[in-house]
PDB file of N, CA and C in Angstrom:
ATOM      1  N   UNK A   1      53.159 -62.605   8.754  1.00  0.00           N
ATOM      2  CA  UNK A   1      52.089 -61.716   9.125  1.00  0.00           C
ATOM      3  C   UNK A   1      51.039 -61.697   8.025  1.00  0.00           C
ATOM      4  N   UNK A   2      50.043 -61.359   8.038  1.00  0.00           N
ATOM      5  CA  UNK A   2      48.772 -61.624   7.517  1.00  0.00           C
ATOM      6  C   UNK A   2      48.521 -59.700   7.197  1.00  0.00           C
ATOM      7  N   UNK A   3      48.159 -59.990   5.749  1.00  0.00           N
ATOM      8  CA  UNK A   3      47.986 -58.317   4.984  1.00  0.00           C
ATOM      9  C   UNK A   3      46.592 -58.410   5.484  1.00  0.00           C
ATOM     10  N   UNK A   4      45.825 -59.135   6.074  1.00  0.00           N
ATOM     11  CA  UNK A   4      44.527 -58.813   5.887  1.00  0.00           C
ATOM     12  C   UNK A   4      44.218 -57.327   6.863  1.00  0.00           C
ATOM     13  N   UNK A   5      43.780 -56.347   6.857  1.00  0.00           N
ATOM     14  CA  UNK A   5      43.858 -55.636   8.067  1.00  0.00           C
ATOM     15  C   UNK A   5      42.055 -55.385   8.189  1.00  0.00           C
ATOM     16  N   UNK A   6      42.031 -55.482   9.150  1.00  0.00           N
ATOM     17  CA  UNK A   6      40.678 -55.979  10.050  1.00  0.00           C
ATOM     18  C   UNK A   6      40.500 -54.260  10.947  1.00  0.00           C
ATOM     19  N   UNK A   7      39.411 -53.349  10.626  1.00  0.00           N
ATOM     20  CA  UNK A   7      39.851 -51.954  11.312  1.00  0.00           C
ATOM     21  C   UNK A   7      38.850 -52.736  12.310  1.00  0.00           C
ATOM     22  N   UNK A   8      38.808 -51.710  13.507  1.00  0.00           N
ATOM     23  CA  UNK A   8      38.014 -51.757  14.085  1.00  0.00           C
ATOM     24  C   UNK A   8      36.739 -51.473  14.346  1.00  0.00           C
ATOM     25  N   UNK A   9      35.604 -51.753  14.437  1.00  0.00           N
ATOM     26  CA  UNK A   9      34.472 -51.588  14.891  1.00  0.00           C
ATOM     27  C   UNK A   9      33.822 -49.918  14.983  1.00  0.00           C
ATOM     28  N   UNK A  10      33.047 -49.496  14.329  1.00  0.00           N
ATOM     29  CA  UNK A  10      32.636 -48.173  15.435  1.00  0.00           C
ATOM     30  C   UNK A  10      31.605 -47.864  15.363  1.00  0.00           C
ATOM     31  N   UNK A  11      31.337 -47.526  16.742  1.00  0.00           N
ATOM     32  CA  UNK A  11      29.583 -47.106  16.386  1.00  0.00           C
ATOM     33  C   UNK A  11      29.088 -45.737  15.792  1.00  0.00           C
ATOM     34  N   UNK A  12      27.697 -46.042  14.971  1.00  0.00           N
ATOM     35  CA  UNK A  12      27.172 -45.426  14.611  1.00  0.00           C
ATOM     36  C   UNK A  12      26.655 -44.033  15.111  1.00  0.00           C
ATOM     37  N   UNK A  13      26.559 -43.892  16.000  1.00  0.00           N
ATOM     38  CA  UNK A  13      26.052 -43.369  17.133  1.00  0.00           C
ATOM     39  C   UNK A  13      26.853 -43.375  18.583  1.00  0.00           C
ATOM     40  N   UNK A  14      27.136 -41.803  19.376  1.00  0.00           N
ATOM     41  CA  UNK A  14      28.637 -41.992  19.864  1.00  0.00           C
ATOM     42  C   UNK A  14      27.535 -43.060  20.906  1.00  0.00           C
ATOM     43  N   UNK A  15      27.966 -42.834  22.597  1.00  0.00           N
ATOM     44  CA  UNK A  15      27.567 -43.448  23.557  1.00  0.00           C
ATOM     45  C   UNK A  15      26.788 -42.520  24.356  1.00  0.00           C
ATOM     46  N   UNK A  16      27.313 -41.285  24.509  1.00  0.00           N
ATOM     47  CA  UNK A  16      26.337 -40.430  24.776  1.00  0.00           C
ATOM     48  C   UNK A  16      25.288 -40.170  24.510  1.00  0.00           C
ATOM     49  N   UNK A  17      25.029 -40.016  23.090  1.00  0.00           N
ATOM     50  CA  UNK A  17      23.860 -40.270  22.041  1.00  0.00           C
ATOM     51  C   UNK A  17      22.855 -41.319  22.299  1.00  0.00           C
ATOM     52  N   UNK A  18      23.511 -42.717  22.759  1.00  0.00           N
ATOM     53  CA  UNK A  18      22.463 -43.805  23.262  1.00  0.00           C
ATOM     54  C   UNK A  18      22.057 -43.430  24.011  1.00  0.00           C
ATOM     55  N   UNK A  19      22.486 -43.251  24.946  1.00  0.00           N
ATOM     56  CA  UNK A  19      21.554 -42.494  26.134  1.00  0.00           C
ATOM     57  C   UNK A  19      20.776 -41.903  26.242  1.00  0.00           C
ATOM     58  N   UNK A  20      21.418 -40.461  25.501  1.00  0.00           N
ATOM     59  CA  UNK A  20      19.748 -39.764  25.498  1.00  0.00           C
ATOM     60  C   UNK A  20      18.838 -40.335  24.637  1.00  0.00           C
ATOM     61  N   UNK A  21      19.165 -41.356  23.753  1.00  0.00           N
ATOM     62  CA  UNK A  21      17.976 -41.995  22.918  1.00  0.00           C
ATOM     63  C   UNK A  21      17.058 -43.026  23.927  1.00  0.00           C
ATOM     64  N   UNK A  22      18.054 -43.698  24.658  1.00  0.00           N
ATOM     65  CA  UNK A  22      17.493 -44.542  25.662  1.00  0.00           C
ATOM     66  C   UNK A  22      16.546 -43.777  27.036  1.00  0.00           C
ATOM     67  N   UNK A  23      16.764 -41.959  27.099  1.00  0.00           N
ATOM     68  CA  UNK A  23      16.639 -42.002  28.135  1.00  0.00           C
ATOM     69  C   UNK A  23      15.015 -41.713  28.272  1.00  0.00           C
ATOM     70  N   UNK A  24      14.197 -41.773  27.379  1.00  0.00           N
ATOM     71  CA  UNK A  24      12.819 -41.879  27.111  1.00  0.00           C
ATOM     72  C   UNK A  24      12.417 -42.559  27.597  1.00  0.00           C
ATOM     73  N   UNK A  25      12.804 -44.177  27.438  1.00  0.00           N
ATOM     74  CA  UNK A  25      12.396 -45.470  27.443  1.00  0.00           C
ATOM     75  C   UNK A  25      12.428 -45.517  29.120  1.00  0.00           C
ATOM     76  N   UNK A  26      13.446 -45.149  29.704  1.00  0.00           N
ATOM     77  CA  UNK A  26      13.690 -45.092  30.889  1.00  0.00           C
ATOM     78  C   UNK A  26      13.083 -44.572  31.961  1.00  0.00           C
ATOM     79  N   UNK A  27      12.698 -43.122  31.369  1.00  0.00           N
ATOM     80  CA  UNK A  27      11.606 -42.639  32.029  1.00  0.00           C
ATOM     81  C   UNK A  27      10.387 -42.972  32.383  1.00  0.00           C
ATOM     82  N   UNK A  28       9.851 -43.431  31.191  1.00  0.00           N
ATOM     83  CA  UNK A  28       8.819 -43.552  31.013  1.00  0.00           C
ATOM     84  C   UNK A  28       8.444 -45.340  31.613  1.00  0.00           C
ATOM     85  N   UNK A  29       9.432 -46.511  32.079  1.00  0.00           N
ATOM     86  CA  UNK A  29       9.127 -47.441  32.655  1.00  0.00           C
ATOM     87  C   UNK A  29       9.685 -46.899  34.490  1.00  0.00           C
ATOM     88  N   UNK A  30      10.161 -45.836  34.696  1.00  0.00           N
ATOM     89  CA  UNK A  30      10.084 -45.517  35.991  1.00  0.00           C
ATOM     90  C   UNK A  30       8.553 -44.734  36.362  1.00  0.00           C
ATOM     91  N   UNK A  31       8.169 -44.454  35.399  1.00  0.00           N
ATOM     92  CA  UNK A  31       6.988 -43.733  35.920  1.00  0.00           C
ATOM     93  C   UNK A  31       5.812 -44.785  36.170  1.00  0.00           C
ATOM     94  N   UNK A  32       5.838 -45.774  35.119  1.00  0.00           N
ATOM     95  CA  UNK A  32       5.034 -46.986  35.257  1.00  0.00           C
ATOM     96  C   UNK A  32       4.952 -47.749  36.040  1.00  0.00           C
ATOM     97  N   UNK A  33       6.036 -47.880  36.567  1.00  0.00           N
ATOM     98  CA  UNK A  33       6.662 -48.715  37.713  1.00  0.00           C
ATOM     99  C   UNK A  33       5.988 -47.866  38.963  1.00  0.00           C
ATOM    100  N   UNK A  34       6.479 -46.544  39.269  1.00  0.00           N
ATOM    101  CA  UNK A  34       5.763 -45.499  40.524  1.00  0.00           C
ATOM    102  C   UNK A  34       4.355 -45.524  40.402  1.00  0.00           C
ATOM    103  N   UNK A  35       3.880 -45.560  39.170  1.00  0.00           N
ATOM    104  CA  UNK A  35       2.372 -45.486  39.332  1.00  0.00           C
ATOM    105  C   UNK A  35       1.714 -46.390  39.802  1.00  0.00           C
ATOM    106  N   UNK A  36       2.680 -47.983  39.026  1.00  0.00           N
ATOM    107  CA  UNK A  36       1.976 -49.331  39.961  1.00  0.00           C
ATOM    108  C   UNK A  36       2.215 -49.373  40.894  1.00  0.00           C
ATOM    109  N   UNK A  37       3.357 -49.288  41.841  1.00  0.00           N
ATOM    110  CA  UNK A  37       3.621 -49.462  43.194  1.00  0.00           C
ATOM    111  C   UNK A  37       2.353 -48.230  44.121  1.00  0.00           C
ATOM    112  N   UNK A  38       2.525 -47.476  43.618  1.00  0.00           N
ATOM    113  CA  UNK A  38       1.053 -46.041  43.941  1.00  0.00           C
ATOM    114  C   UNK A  38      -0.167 -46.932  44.024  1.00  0.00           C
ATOM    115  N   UNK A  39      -0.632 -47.642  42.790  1.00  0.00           N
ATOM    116  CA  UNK A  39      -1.668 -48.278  43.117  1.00  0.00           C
ATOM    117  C   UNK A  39      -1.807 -49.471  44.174  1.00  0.00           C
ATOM    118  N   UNK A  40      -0.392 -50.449  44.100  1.00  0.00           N
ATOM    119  CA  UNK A  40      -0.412 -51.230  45.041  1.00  0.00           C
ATOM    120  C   UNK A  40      -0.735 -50.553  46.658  1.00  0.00           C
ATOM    121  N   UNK A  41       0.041 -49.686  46.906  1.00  0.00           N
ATOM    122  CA  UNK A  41      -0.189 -49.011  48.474  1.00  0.00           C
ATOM    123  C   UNK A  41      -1.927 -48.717  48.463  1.00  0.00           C
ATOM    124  N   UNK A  42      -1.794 -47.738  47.729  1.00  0.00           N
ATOM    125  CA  UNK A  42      -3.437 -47.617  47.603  1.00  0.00           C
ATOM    126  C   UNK A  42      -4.331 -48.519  47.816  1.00  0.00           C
ATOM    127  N   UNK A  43      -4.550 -49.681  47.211  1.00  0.00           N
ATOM    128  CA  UNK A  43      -5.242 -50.811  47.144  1.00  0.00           C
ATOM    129  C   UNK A  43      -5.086 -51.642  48.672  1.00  0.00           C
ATOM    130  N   UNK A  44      -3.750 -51.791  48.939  1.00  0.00           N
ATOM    131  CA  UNK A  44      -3.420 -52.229  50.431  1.00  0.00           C
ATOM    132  C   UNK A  44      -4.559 -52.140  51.383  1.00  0.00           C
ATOM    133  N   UNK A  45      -4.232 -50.160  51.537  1.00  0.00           N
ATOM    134  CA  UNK A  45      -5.173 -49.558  52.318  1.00  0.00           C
ATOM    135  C   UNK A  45      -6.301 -49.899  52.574  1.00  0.00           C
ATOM    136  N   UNK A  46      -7.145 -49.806  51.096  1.00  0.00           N
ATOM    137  CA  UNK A  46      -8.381 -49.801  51.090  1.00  0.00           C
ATOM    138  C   UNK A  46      -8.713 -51.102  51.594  1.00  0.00           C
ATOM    139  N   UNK A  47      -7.983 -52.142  50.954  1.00  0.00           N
ATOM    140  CA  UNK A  47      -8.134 -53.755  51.564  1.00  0.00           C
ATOM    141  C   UNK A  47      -8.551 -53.840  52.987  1.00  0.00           C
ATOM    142  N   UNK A  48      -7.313 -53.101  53.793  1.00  0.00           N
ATOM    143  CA  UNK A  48      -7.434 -53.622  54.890  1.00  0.00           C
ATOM    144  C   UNK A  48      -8.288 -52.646  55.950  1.00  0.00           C
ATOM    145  N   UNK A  49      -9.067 -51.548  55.264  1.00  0.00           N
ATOM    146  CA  UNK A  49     -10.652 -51.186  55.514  1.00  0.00           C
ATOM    147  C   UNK A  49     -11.234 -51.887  55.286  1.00  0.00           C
ATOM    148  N   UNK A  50     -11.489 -52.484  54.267  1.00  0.00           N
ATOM    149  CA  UNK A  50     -12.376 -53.439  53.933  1.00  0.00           C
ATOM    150  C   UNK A  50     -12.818 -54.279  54.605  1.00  0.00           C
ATOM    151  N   UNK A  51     -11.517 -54.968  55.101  1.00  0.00           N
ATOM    152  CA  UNK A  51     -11.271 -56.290  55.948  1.00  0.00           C
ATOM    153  C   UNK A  51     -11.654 -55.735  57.280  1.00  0.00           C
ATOM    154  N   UNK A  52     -11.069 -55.099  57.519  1.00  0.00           N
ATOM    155  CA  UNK A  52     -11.675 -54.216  59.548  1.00  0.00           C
ATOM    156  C   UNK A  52     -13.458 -54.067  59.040  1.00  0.00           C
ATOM    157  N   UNK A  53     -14.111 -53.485  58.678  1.00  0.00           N
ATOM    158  CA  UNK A  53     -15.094 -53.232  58.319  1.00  0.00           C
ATOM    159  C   UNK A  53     -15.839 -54.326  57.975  1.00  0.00           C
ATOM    160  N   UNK A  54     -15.216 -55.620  58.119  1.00  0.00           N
ATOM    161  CA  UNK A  54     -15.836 -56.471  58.070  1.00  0.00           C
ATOM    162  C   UNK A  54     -16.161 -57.389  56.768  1.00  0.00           C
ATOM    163  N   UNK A  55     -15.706 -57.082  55.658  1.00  0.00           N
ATOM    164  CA  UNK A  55     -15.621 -57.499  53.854  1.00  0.00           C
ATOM    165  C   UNK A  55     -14.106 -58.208  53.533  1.00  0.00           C
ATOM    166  N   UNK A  56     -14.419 -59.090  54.024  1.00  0.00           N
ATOM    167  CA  UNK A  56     -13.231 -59.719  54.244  1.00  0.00           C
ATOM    168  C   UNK A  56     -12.956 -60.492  52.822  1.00  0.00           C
ATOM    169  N   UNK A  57     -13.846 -60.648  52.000  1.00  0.00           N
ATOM    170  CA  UNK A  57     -13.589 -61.281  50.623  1.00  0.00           C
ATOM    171  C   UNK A  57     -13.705 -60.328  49.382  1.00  0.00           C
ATOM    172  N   UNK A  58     -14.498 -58.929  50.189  1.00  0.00           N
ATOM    173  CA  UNK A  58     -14.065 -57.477  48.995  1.00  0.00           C
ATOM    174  C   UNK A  58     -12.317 -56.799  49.690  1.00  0.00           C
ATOM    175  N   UNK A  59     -12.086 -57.413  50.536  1.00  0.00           N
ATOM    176  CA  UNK A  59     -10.572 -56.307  50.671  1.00  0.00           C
ATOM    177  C   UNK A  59      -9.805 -57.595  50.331  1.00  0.00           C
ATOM    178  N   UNK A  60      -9.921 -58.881  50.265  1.00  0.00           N
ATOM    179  CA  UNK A  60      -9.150 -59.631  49.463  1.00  0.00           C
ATOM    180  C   UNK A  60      -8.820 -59.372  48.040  1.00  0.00           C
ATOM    181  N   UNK A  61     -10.115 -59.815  47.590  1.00  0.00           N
ATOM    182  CA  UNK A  61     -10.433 -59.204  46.043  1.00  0.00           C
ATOM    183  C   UNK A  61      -9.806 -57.655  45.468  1.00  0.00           C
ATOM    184  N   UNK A  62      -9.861 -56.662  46.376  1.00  0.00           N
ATOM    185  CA  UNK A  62      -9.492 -55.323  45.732  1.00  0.00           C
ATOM    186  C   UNK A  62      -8.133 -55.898  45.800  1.00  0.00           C
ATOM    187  N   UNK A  63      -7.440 -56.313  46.427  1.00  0.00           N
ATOM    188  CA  UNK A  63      -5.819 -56.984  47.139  1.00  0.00           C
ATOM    189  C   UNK A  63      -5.406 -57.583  46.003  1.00  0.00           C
ATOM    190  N   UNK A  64      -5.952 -58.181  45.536  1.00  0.00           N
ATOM    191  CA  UNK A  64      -5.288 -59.232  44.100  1.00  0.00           C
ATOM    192  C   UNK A  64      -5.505 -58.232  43.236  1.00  0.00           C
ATOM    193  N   UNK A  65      -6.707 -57.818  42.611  1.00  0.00           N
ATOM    194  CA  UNK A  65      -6.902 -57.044  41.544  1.00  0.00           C
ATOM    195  C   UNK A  65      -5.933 -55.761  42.093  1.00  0.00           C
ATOM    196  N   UNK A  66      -5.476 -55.493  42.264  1.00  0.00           N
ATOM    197  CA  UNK A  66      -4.410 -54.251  42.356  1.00  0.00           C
ATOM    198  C   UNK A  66      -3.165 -54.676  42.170  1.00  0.00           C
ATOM    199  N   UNK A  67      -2.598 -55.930  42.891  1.00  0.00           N
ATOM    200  CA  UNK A  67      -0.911 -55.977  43.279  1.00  0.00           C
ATOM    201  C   UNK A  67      -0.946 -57.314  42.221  1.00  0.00           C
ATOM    202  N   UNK A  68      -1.973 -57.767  40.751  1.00  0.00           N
ATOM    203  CA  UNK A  68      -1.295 -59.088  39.816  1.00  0.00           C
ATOM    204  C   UNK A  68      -0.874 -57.922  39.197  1.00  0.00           C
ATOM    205  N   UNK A  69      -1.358 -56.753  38.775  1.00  0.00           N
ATOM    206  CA  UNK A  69      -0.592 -56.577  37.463  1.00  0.00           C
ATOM    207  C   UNK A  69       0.631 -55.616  37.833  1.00  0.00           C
ATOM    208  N   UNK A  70       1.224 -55.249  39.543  1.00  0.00           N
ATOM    209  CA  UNK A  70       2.260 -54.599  39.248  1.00  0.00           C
ATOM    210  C   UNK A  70       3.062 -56.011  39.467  1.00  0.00           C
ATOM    211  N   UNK A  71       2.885 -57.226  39.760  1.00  0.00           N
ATOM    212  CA  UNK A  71       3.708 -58.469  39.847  1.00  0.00           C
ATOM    213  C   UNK A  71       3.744 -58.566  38.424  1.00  0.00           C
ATOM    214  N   UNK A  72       2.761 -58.720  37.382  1.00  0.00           N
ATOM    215  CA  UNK A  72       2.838 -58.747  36.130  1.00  0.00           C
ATOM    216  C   UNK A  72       3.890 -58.113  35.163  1.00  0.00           C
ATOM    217  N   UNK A  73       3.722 -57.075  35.313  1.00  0.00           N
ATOM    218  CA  UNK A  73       4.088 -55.786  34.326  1.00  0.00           C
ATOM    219  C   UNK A  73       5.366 -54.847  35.156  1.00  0.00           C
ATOM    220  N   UNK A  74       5.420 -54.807  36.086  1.00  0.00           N
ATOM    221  CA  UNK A  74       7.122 -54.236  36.351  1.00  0.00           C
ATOM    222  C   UNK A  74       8.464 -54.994  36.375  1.00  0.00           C
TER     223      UNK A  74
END
């Protein structure tokens, strides 16, 4: 047998503790996330006024510029 004794591991911080440290981070990319998807619907809408109304290359245009950056960034 081998004297070396090897303890185990422990964290710094229990597990509970991560959490609520993590749970900031969490929040705060669910809200980012609701706000882009908010803008995506929004933008939809207006698009497809646009497009009935006859602006068929401004309700495109509002259409991209709204739904790259929640494809981007969520």
């Amino acid at each position: 047998m081998s004297s070396l004794n090897i303890g185990q591991p422990t964290p710094s911080v229990t597990q509970e503790a991560g959490v609520e440290l993590r749970s900031p981070a969490l929040t705060a990319r669910c809200a980012r996330r609701a706000r882009l998807l908010g803008i995506t619907v929004l933008a939809s809408v207006v698009a497809t006024v646009a497009i009935a109304a006859g602006l068929p290359a401004m309700g495109l245009g509002i259409y991209l510029v709204a739904t790259l950056p929640f494809a981007f960034f969520s």
